[in-house]
PDB file of N, CA and C in Angstrom:
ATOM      1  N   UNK A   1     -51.608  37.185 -23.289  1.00  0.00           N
ATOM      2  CA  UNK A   1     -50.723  36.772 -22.235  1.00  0.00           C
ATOM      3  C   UNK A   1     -49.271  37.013 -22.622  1.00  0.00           C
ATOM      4  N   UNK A   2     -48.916  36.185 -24.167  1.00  0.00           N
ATOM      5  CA  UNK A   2     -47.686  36.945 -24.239  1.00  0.00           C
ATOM      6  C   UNK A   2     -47.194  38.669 -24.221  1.00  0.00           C
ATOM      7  N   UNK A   3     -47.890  38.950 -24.379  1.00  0.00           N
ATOM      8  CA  UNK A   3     -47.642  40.927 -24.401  1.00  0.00           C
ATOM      9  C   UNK A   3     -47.240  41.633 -22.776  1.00  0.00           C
ATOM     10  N   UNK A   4     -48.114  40.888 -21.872  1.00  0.00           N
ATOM     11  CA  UNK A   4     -47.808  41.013 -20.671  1.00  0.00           C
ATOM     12  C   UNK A   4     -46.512  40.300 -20.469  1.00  0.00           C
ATOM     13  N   UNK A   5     -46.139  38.760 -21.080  1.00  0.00           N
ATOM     14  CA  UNK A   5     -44.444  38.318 -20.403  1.00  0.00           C
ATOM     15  C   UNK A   5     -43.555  39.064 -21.119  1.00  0.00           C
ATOM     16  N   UNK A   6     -43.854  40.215 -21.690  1.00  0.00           N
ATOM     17  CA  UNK A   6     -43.254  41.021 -23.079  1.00  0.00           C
ATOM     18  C   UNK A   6     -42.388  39.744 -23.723  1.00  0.00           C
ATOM     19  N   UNK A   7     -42.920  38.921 -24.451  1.00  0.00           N
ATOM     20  CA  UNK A   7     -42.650  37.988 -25.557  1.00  0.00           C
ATOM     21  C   UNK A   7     -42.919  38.203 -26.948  1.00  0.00           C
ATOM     22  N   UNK A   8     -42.265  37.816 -27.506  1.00  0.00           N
ATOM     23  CA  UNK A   8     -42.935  37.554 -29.192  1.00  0.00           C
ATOM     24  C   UNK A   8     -42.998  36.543 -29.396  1.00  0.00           C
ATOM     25  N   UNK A   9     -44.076  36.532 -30.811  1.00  0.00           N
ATOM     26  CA  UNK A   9     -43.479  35.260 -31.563  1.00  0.00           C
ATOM     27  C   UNK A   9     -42.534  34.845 -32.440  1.00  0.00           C
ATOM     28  N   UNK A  10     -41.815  34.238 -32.652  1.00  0.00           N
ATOM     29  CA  UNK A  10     -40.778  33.919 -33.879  1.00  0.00           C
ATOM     30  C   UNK A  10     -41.457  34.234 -34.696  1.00  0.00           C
ATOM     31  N   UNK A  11     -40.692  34.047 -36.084  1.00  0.00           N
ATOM     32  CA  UNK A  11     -40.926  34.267 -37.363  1.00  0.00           C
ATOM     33  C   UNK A  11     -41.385  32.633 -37.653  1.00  0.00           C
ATOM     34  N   UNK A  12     -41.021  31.823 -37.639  1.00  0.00           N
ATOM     35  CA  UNK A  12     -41.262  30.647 -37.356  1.00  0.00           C
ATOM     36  C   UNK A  12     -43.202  30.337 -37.321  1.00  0.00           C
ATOM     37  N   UNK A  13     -43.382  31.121 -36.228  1.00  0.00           N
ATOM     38  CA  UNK A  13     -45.059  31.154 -35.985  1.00  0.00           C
ATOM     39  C   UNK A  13     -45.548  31.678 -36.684  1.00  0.00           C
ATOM     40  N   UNK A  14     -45.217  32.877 -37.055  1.00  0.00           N
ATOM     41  CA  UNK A  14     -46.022  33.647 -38.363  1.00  0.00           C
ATOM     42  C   UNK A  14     -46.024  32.436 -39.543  1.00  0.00           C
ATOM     43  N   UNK A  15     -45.109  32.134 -40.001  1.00  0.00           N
ATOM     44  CA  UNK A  15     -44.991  30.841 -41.120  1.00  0.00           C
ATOM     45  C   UNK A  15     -46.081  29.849 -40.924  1.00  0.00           C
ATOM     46  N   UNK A  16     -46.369  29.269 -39.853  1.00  0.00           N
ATOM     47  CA  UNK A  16     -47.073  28.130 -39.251  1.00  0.00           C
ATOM     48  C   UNK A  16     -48.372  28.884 -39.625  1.00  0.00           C
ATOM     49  N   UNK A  17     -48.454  29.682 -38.924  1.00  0.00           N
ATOM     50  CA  UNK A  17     -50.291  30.154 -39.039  1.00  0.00           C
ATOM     51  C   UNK A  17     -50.724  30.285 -40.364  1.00  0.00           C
ATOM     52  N   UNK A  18     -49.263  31.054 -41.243  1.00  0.00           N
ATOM     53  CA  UNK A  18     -50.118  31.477 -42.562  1.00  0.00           C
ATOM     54  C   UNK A  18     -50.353  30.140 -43.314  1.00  0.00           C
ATOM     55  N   UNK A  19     -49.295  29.312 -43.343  1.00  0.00           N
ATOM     56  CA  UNK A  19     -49.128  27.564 -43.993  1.00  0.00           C
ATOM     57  C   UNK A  19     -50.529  27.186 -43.682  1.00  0.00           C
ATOM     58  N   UNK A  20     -51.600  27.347 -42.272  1.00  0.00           N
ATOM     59  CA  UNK A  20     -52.329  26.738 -41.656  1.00  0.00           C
ATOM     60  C   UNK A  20     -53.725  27.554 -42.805  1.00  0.00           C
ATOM     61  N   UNK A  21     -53.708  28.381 -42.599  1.00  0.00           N
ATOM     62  CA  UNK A  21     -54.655  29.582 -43.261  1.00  0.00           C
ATOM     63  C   UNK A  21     -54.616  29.356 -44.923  1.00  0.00           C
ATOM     64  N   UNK A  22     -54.180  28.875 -45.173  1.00  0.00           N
ATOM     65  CA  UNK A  22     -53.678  29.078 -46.658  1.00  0.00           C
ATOM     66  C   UNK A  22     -54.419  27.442 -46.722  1.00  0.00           C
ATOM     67  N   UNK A  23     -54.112  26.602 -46.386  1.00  0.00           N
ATOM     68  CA  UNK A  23     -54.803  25.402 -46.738  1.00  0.00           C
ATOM     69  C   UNK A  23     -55.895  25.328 -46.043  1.00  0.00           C
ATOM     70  N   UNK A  24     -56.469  25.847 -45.340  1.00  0.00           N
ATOM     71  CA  UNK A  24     -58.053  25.730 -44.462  1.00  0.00           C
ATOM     72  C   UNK A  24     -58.667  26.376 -46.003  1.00  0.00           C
ATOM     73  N   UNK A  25     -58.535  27.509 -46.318  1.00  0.00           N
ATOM     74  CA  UNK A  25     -59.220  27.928 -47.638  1.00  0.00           C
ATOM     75  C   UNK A  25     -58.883  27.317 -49.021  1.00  0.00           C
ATOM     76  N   UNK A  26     -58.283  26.441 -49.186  1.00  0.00           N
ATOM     77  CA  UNK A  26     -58.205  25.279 -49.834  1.00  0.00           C
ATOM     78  C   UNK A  26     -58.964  24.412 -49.640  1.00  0.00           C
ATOM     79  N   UNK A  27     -59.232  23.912 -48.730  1.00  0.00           N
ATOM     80  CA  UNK A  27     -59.870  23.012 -48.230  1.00  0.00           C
ATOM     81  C   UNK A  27     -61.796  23.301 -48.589  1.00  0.00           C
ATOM     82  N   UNK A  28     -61.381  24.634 -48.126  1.00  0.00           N
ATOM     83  CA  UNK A  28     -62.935  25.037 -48.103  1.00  0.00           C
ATOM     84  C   UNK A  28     -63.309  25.332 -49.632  1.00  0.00           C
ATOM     85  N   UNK A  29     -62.462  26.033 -50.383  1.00  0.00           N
ATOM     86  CA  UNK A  29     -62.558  26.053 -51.926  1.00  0.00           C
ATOM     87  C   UNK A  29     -62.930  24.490 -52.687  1.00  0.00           C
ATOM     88  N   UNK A  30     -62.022  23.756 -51.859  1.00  0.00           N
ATOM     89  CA  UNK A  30     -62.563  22.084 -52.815  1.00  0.00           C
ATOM     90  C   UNK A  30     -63.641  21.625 -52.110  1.00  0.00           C
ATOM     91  N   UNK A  31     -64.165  22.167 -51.028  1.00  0.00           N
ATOM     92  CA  UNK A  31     -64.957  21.697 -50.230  1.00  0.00           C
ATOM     93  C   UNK A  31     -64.933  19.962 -49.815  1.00  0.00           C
ATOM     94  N   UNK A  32     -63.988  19.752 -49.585  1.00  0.00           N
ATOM     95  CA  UNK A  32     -64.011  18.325 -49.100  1.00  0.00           C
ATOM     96  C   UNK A  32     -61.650  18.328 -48.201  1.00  0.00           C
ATOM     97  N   UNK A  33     -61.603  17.617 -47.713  1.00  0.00           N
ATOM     98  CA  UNK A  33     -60.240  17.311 -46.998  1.00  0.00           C
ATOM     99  C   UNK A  33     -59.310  16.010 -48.445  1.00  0.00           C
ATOM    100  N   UNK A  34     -59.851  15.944 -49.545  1.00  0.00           N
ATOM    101  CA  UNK A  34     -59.877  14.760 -50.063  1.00  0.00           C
ATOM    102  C   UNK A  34     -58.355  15.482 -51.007  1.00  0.00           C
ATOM    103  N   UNK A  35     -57.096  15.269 -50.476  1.00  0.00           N
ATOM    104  CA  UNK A  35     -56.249  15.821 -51.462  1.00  0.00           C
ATOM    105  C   UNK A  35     -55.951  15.886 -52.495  1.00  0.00           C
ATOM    106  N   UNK A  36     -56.716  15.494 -53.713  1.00  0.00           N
ATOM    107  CA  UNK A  36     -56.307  15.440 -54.962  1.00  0.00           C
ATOM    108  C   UNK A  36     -56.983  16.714 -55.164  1.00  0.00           C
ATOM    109  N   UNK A  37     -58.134  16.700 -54.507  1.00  0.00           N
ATOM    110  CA  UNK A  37     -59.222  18.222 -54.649  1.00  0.00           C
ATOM    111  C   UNK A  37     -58.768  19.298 -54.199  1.00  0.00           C
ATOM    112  N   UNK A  38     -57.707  19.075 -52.796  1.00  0.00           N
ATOM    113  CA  UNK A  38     -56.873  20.047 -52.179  1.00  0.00           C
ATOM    114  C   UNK A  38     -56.026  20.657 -53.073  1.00  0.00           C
ATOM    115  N   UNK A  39     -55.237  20.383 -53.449  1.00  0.00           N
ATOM    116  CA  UNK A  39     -53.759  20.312 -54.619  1.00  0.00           C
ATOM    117  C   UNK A  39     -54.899  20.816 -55.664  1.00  0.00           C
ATOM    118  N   UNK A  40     -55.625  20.560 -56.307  1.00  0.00           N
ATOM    119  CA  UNK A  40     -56.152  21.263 -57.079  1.00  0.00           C
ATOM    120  C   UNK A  40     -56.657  22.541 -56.765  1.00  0.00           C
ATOM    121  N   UNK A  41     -57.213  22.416 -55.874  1.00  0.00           N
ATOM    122  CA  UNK A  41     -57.831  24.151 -55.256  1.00  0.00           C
ATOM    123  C   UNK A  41     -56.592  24.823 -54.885  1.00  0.00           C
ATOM    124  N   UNK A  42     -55.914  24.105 -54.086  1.00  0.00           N
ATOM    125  CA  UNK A  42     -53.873  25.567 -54.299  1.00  0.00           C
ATOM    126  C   UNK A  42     -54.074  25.834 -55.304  1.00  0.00           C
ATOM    127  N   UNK A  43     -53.800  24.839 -56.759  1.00  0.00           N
ATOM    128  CA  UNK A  43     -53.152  25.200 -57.907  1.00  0.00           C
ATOM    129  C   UNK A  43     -53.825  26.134 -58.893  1.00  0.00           C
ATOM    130  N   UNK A  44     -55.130  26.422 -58.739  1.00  0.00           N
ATOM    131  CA  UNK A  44     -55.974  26.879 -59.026  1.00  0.00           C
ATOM    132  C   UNK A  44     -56.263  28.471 -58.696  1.00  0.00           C
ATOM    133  N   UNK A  45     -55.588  28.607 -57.607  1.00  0.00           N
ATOM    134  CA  UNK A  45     -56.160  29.720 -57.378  1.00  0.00           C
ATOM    135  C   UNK A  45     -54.339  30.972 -56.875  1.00  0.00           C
ATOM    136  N   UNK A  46     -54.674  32.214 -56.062  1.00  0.00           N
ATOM    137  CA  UNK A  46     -53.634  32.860 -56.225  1.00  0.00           C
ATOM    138  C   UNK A  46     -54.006  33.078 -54.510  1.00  0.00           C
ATOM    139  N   UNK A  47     -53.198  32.926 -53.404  1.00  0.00           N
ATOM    140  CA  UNK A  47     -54.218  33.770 -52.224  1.00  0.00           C
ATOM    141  C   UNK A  47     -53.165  35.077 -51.554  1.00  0.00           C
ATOM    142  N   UNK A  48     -53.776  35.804 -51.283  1.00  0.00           N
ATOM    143  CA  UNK A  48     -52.791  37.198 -50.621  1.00  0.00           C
ATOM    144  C   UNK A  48     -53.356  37.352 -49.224  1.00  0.00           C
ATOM    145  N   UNK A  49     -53.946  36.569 -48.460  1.00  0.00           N
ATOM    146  CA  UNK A  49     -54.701  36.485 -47.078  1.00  0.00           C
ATOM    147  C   UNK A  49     -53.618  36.622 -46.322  1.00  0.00           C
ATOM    148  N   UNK A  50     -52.412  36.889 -46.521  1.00  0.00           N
ATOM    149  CA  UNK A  50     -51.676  36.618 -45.449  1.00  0.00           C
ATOM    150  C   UNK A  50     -50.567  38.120 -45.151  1.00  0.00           C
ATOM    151  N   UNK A  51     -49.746  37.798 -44.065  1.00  0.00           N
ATOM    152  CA  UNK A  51     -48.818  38.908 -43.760  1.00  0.00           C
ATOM    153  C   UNK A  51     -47.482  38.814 -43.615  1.00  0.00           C
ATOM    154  N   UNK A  52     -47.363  38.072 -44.661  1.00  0.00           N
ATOM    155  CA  UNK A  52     -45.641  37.839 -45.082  1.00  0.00           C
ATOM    156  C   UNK A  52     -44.993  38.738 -45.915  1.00  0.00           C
ATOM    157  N   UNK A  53     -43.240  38.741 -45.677  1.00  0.00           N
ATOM    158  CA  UNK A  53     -43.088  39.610 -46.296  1.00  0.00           C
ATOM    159  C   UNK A  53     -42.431  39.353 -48.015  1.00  0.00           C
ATOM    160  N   UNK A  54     -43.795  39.111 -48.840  1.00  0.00           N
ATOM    161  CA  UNK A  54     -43.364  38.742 -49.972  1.00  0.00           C
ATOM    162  C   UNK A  54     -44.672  38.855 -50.866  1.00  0.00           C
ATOM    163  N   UNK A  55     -45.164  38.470 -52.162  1.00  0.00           N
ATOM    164  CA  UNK A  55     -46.595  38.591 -52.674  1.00  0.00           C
ATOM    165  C   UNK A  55     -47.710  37.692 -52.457  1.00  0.00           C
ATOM    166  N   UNK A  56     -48.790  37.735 -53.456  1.00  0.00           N
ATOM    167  CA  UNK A  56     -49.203  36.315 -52.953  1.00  0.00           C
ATOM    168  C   UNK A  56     -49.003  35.256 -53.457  1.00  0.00           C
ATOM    169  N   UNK A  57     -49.272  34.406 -52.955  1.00  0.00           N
ATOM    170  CA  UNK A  57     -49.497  33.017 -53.297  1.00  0.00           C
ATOM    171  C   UNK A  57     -49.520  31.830 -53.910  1.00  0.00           C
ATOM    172  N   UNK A  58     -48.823  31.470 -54.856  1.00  0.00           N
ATOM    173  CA  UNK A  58     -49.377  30.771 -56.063  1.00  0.00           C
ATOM    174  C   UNK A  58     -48.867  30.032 -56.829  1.00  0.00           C
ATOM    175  N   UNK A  59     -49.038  29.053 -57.026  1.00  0.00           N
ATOM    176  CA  UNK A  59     -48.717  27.644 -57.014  1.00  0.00           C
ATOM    177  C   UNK A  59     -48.761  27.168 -58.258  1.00  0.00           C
ATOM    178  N   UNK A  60     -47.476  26.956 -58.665  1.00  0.00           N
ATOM    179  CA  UNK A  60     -47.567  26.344 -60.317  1.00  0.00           C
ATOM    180  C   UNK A  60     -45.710  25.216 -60.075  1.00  0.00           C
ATOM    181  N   UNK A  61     -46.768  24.108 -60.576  1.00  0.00           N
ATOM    182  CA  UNK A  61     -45.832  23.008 -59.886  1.00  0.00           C
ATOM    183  C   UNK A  61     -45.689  22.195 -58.767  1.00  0.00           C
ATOM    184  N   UNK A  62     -46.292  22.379 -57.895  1.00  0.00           N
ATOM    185  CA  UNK A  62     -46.069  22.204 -56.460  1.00  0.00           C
ATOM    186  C   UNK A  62     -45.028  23.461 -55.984  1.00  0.00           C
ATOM    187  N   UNK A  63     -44.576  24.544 -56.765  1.00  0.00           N
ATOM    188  CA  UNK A  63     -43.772  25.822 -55.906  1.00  0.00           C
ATOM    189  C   UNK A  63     -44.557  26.732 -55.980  1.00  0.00           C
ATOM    190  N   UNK A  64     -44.069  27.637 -54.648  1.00  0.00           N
ATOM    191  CA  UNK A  64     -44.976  28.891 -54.457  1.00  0.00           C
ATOM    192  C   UNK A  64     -43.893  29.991 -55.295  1.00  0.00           C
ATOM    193  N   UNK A  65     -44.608  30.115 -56.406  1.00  0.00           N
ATOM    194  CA  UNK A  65     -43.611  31.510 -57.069  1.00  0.00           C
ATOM    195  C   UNK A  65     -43.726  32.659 -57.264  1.00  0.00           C
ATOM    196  N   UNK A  66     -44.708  32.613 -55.741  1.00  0.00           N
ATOM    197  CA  UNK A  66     -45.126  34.572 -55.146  1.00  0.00           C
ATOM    198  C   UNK A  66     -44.205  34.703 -53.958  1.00  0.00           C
ATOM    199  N   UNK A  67     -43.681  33.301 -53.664  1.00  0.00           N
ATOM    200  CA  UNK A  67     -42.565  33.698 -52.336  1.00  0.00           C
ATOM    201  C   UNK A  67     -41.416  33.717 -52.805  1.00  0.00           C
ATOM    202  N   UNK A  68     -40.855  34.708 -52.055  1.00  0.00           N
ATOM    203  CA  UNK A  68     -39.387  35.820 -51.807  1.00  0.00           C
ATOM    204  C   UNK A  68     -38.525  35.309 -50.629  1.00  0.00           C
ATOM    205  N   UNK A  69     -37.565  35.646 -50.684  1.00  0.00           N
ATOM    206  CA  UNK A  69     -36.772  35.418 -49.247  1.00  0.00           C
ATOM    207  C   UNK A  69     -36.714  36.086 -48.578  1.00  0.00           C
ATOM    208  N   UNK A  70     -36.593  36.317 -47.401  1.00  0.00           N
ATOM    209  CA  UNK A  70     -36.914  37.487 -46.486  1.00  0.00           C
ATOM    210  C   UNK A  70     -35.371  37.570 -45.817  1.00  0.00           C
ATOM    211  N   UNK A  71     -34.855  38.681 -45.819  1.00  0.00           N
ATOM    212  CA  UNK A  71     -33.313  38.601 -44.917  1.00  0.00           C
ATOM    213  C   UNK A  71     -33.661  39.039 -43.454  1.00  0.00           C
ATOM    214  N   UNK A  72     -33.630  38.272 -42.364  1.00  0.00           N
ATOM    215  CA  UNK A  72     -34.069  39.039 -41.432  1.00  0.00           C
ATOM    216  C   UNK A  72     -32.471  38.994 -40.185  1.00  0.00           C
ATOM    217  N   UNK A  73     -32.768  39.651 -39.171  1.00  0.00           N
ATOM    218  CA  UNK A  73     -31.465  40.404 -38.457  1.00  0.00           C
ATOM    219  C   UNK A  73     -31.714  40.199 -36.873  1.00  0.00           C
ATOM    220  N   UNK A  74     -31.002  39.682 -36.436  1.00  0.00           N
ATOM    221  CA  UNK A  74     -30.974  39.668 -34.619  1.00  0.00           C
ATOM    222  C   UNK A  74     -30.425  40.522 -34.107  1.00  0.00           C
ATOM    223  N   UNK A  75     -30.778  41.383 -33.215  1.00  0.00           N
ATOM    224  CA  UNK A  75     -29.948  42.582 -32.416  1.00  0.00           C
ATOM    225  C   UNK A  75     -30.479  42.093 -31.037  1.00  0.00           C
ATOM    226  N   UNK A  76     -29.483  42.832 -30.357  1.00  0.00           N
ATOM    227  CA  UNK A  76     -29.966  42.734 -29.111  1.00  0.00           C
ATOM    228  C   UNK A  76     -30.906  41.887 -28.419  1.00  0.00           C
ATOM    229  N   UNK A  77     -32.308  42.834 -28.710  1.00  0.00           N
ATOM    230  CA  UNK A  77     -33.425  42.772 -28.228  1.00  0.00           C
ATOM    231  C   UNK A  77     -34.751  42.584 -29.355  1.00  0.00           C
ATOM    232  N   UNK A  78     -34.065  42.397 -30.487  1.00  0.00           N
ATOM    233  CA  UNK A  78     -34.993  42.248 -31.306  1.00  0.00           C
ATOM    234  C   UNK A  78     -34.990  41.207 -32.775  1.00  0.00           C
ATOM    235  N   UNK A  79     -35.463  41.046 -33.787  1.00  0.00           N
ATOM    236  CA  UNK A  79     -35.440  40.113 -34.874  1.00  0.00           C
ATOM    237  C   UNK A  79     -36.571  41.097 -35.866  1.00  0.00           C
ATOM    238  N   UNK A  80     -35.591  41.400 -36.904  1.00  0.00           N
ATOM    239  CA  UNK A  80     -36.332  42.834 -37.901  1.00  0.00           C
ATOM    240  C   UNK A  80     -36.053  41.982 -39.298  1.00  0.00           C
ATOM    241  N   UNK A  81     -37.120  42.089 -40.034  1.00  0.00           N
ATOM    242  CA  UNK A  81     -36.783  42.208 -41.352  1.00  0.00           C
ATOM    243  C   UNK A  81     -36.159  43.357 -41.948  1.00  0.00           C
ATOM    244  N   UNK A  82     -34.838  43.113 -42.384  1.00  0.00           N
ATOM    245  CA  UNK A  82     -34.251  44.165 -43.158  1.00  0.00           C
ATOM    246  C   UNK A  82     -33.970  44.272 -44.590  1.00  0.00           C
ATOM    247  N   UNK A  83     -34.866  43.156 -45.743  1.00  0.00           N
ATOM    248  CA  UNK A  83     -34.754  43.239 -47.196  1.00  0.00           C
ATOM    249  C   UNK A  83     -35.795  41.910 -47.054  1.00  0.00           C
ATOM    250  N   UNK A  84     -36.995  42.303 -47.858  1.00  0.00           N
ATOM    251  CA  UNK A  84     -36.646  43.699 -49.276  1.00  0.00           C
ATOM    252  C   UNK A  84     -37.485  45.149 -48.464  1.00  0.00           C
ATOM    253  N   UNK A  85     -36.392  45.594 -49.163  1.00  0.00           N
ATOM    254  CA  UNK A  85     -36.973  47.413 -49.032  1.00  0.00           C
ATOM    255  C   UNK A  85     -38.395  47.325 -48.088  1.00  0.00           C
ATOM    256  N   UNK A  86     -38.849  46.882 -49.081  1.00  0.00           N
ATOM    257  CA  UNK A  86     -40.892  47.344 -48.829  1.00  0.00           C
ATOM    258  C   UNK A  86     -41.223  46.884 -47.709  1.00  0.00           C
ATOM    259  N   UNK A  87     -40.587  46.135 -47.131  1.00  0.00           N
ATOM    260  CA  UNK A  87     -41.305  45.325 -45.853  1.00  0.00           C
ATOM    261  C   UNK A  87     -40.370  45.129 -44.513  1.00  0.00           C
ATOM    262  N   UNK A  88     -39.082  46.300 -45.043  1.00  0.00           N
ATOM    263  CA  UNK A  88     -38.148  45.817 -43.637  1.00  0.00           C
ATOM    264  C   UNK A  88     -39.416  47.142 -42.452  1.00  0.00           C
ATOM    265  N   UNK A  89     -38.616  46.719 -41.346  1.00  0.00           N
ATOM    266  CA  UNK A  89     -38.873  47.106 -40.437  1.00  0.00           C
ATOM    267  C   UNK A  89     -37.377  47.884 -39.651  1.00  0.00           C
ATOM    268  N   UNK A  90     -36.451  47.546 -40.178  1.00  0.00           N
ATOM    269  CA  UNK A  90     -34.911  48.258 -39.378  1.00  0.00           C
ATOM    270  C   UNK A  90     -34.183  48.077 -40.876  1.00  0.00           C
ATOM    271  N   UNK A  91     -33.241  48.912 -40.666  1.00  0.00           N
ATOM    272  CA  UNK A  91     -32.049  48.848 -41.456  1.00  0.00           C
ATOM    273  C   UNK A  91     -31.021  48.029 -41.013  1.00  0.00           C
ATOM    274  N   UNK A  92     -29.833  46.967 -41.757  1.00  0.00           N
ATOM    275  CA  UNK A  92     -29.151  46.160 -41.723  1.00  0.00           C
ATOM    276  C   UNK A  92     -28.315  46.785 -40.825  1.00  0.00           C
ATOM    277  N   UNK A  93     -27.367  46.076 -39.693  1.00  0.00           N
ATOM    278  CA  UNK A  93     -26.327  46.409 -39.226  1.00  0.00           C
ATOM    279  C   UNK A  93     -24.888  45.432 -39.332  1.00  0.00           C
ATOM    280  N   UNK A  94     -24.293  46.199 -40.398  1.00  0.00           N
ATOM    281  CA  UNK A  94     -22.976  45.689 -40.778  1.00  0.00           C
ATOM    282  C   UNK A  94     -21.782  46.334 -40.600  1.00  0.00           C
ATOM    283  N   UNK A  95     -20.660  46.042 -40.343  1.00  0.00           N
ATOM    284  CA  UNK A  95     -20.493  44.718 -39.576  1.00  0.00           C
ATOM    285  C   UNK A  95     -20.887  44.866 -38.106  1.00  0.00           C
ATOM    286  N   UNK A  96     -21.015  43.518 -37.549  1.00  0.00           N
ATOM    287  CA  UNK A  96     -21.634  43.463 -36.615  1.00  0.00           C
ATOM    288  C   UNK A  96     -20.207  44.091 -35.390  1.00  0.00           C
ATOM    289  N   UNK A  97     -21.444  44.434 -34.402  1.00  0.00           N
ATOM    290  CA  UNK A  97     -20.450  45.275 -33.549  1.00  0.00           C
ATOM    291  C   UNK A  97     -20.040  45.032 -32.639  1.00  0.00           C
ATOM    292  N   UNK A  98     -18.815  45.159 -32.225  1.00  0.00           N
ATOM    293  CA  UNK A  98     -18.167  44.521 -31.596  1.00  0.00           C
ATOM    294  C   UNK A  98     -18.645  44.352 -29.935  1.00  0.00           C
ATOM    295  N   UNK A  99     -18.522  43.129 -29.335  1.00  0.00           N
ATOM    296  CA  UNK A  99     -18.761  42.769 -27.655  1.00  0.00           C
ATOM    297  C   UNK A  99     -17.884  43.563 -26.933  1.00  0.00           C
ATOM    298  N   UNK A 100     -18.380  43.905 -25.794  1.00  0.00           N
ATOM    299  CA  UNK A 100     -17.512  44.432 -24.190  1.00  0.00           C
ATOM    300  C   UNK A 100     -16.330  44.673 -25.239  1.00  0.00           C
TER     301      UNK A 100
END
């Protein structure tokens, strides 16, 4: 339905789903919802199931120190990752250009 209102989703949603995905297989790895077992199955393991733009997964501490920052860019009509290298989708536009 969104493709027909020509919509996207934020970047925002991509975050949500993978956050969501990433602990369902946690969950299922400790096989129980019981969080001490949860937190152990993150910490335990490495996951790359997802489509962010950074590595995978993996948890030492309570931090994820496979995630990167992503620089991303508003134009017009669109919202591009433009760093790092490997995963932009547009090149940066600096400085921004000037209105009417």
């Amino acid at each position: 339905m969104l493709a027909d209102q020509k919509k996207d989703f934020t970047f925002e949603v991509y975050c949500g789903y993978n956050s969501v995905k990433c602990y369902v297989e946690a969950v299922e790895r400790a096989g129980t919802a019981d969080r001490a077992k949860v937190i152990a199955a993150l910490e335990s393991s490495t996951w790359s199931d997802h489509f962010m733009p950074y590595g995978a997964t993996k948890f030492v501490n309570g931090q994820n120190v496979g995630g990167r920052a992503a620089l991303l860019q508003a134009t017009k009509d669109d919202i591009s990752v433009v760093w790092p290298n490997e995963f932009s989708d547009a090149k940066p536009v600096f400085p921004r250009p000037k209105r009417g």
